[in-house]
Protein backbone atom coordinates (compact mmCIF):
# COMPACT_ATOMS: atom_id res chain seq x y z
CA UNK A 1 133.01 97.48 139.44
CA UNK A 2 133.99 94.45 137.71
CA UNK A 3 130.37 92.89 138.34
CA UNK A 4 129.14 96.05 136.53
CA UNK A 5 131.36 95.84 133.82
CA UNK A 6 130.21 92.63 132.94
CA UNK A 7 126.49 93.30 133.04
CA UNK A 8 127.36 95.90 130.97
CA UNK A 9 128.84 93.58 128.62
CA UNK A 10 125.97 91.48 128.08
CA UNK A 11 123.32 94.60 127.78
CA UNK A 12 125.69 95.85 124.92
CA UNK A 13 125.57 92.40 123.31
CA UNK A 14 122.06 91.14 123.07
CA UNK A 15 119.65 93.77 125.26
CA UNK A 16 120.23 96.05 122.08
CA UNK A 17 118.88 93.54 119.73
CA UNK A 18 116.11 95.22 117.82
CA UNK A 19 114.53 91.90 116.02
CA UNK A 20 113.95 88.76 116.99
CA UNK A 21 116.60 86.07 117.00
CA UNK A 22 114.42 84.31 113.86
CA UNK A 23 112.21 85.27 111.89
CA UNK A 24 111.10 84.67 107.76
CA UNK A 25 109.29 87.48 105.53
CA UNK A 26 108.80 87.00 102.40
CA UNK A 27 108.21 89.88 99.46
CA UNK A 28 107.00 90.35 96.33
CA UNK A 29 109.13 91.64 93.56
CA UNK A 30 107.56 94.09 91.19
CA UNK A 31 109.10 96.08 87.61
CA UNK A 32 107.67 97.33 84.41
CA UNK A 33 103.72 96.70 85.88
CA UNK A 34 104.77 93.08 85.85
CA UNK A 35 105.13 90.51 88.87
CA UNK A 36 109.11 89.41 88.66
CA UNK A 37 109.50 87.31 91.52
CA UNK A 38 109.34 86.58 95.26
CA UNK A 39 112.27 87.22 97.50
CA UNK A 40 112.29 86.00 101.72
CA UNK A 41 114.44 87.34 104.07
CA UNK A 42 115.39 84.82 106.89
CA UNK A 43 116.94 85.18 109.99
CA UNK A 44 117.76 81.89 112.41
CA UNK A 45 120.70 81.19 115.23
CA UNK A 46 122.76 78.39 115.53
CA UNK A 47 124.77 77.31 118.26
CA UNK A 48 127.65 78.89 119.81
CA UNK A 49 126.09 82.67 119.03
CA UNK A 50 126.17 82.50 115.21
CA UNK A 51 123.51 83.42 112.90
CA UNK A 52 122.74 83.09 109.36
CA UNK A 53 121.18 85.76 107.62
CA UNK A 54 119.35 84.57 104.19
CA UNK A 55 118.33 86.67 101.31
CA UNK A 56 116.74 84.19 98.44
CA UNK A 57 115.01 85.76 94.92
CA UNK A 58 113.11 83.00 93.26
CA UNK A 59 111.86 83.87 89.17
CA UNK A 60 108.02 84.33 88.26
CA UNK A 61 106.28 84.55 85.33
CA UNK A 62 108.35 86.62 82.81
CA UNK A 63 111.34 86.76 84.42
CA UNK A 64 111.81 82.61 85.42
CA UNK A 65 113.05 82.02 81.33
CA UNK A 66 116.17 83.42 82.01
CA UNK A 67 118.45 81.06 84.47
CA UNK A 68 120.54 83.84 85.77
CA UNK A 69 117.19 85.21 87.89
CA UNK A 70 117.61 82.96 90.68
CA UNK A 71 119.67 84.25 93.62
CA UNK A 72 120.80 83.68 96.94
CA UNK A 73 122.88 85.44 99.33
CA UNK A 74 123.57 84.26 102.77
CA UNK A 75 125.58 85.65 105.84
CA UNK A 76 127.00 83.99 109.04
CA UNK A 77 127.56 86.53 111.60
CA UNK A 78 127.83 86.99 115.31
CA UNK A 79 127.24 90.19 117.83
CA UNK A 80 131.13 91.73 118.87
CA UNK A 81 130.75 94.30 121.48
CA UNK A 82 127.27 95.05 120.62
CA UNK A 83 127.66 95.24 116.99
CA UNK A 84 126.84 92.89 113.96
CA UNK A 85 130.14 90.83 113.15
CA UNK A 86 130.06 89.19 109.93
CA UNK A 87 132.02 85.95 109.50
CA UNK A 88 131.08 84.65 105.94
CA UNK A 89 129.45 85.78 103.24
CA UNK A 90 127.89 83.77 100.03
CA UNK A 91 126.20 84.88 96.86
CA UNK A 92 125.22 83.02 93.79
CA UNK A 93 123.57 83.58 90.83
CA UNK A 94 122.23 82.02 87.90
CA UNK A 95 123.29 78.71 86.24
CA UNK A 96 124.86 76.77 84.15
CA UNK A 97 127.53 79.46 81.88
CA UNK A 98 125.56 82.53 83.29
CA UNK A 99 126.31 81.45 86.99
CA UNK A 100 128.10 83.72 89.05
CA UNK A 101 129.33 82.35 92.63
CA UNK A 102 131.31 84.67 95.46
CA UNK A 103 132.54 84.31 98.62
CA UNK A 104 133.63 86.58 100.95
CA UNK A 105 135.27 85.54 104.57
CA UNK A 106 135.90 87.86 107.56
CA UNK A 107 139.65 87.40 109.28
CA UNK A 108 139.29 89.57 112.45
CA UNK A 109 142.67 88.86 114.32
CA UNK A 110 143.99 90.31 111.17
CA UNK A 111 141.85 92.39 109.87
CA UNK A 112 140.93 90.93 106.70
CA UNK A 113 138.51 89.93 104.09
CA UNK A 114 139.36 86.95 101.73
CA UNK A 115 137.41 87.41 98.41
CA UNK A 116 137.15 85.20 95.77
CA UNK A 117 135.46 85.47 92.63
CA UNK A 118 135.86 84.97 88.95
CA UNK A 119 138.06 82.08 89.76
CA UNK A 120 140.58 84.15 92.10
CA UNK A 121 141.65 84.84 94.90
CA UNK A 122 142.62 87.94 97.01
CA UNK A 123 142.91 89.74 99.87
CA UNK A 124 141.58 93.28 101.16
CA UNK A 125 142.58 95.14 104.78
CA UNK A 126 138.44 96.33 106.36
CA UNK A 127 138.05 98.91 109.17
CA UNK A 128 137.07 98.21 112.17
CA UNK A 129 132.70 97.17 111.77
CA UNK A 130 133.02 96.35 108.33
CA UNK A 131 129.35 94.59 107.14
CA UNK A 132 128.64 92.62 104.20
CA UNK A 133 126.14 93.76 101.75
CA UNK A 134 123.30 91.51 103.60
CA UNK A 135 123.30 92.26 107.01
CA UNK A 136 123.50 96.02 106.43
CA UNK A 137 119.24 95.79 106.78
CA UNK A 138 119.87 93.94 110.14
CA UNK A 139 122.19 97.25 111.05
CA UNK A 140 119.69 99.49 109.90
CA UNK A 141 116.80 97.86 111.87
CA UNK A 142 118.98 98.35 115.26
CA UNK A 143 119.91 102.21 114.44
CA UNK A 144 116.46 102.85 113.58
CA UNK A 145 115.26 101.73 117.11
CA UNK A 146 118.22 103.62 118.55
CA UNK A 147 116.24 106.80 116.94
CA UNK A 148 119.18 107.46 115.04
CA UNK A 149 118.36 109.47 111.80
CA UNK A 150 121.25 109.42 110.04
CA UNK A 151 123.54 106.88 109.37
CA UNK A 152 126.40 105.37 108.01
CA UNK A 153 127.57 101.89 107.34
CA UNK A 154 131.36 100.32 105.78
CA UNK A 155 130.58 97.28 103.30
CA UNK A 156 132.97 94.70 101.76
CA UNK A 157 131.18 95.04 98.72
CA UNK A 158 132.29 93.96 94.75
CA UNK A 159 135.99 93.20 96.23
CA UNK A 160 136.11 96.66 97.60
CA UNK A 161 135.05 98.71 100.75
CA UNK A 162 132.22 100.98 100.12
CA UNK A 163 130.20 103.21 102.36
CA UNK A 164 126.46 102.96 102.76
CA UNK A 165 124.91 106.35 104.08
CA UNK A 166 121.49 106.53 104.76
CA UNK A 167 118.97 109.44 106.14
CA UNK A 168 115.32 109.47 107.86
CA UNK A 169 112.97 111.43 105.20
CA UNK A 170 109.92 111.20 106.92
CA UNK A 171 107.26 109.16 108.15
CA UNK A 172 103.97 107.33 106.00
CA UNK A 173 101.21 104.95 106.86
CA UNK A 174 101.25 102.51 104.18
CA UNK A 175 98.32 99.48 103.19
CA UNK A 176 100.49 96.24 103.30
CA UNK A 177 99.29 92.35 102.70
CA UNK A 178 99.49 92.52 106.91
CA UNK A 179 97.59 95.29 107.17
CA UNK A 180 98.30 99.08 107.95
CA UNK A 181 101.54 100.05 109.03
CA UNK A 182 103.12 103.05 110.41
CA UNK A 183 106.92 103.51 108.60
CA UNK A 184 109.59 105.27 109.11
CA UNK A 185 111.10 106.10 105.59
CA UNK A 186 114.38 105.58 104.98
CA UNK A 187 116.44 106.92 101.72
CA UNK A 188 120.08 105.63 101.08
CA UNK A 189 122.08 108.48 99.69
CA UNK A 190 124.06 108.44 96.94
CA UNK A 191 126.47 111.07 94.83
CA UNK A 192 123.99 110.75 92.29
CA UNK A 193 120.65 111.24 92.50
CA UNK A 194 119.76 108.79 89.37
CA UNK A 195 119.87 105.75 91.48
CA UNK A 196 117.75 105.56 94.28
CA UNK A 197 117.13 102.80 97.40
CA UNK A 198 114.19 103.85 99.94
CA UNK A 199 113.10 101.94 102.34
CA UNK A 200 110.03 101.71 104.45
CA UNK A 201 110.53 100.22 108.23
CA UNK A 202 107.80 99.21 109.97
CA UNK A 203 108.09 100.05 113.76
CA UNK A 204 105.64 97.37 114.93
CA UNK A 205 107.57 94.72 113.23
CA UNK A 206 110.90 95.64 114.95
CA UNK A 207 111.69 98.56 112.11
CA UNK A 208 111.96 95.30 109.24
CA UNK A 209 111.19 96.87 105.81
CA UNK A 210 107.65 96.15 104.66
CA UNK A 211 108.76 97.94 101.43
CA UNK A 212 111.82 98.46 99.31
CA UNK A 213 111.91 100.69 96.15
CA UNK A 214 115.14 100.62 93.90
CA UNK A 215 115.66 102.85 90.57
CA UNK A 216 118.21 102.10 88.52
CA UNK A 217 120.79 104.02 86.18
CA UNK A 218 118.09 103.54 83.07
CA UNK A 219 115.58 104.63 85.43
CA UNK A 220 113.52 100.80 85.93
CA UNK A 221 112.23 101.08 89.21
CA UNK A 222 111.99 97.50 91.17
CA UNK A 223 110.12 97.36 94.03
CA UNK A 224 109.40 94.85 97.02
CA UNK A 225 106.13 94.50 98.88
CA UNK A 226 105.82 92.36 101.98
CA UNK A 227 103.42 89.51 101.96
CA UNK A 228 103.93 87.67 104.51
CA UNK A 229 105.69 87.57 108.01
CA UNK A 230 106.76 85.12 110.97
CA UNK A 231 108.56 85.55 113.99
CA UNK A 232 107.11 88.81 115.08
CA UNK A 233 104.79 89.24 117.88
């Protein structure tokens, strides 16, 4: 029984991963008819079962004058009974007067999420599979190839826990840089209906977004279009 208990362990802890243990796509952001900039997504392990999650948004054209364009999030995170653990999260944006810099880390013997930001310092009790706001995707890829359909996630997000819901609209064959590809589309729900995140997961490419559409309060609809991709079969 114990045996079993053990294998069981493991299967819960890396037979559900749904992606591979690295991979890179990059994306290109689009607003307003105009090219904005070009965002990767990286994934790579380090020793001792830790990963780093990357999420980098470098300027183009229009939008590279302004300095606080450039950003980069990045989260270190491990797999805790079969679920995504994060451990540290980064974020910073811009430069010079316009930068913005946060940090986030995860205290799981007590429960806790350090935040600091602005200059300060505090403290903030998180449920049990609390995510940061990076490695929600990562969550959504595994649920999707559980053939869940609707979902919800708890994010440390802004200094304060917020909960990400999300529900399977439908399905749509879109034209991509890497060809055709067979989605699963994904809308995140919101109380209001203004602001909008869908996503488009890609089956064949372990359910990663090949597209990501995002309207705004004033209505500016940003979207992301995959252009290239490594680390998938």
């Amino acid at each position: 029984m114990r045996f079993l208990v053990i294998i069981l362990g493991w299967l819960l802890s890396f037979g559900v991963t749904a992606f591979p243990e690295q991979f890179s796509a990059t994306y290109i952001l689009t607003g307003k008819g105009m090219t904005l900039g070009e965002v990767n997504w990286s994934l790579v392990r380090s020793s001792g079962g830790i990963y780093q999650y990357n999420a980098i948004t470098s300027p183009r054209g229009f939008a590279s004058l302004f300095d606080n364009s450039h950003r980069s999030e990045y989260s270190k995170w491990r797999y805790a009974n079969g679920r995504i653990q994060p451990l540290l999260y980064r974020y910073n944006r811009g430069k010079n007067k316009d930068k913005k810099k946060v940090k986030v880390v995860f205290d799981w013997k007590r429960s806790i999420a350090q935040n600091t930001a602005k200059g300060k310092t505090w403290q903030m009790p998180i449920p049990l599979n609390t995510l940061d706001k990076t490695v929600y995707v990562l969550a959504l890829m595994r649920d999707l190839a559980k053939g869940h359909k609707n979902f919800e996630y708890t994010i440390a997000d802004g200094g304060r826990i917020k909960t990400y819901r999300f529900s399977l609209i439908g399905e749509e064959l879109l034209d991509t840089e890497l060809g055709k590809a067979k989605t699963l589309k994904v809308l995140r729900t919101r109380k209001t209906t203004i602001r909008k995140t869908t996503f488009w997961c890609a089956p064949k490419f372990s359910y990663l977004p090949v597209k990501v559409a995002h309207r705004e309060k004033d209505g500016t609809v940003l979207t992301l279009n995959i252009s290239s991709l490594d680390g998938f079969e």
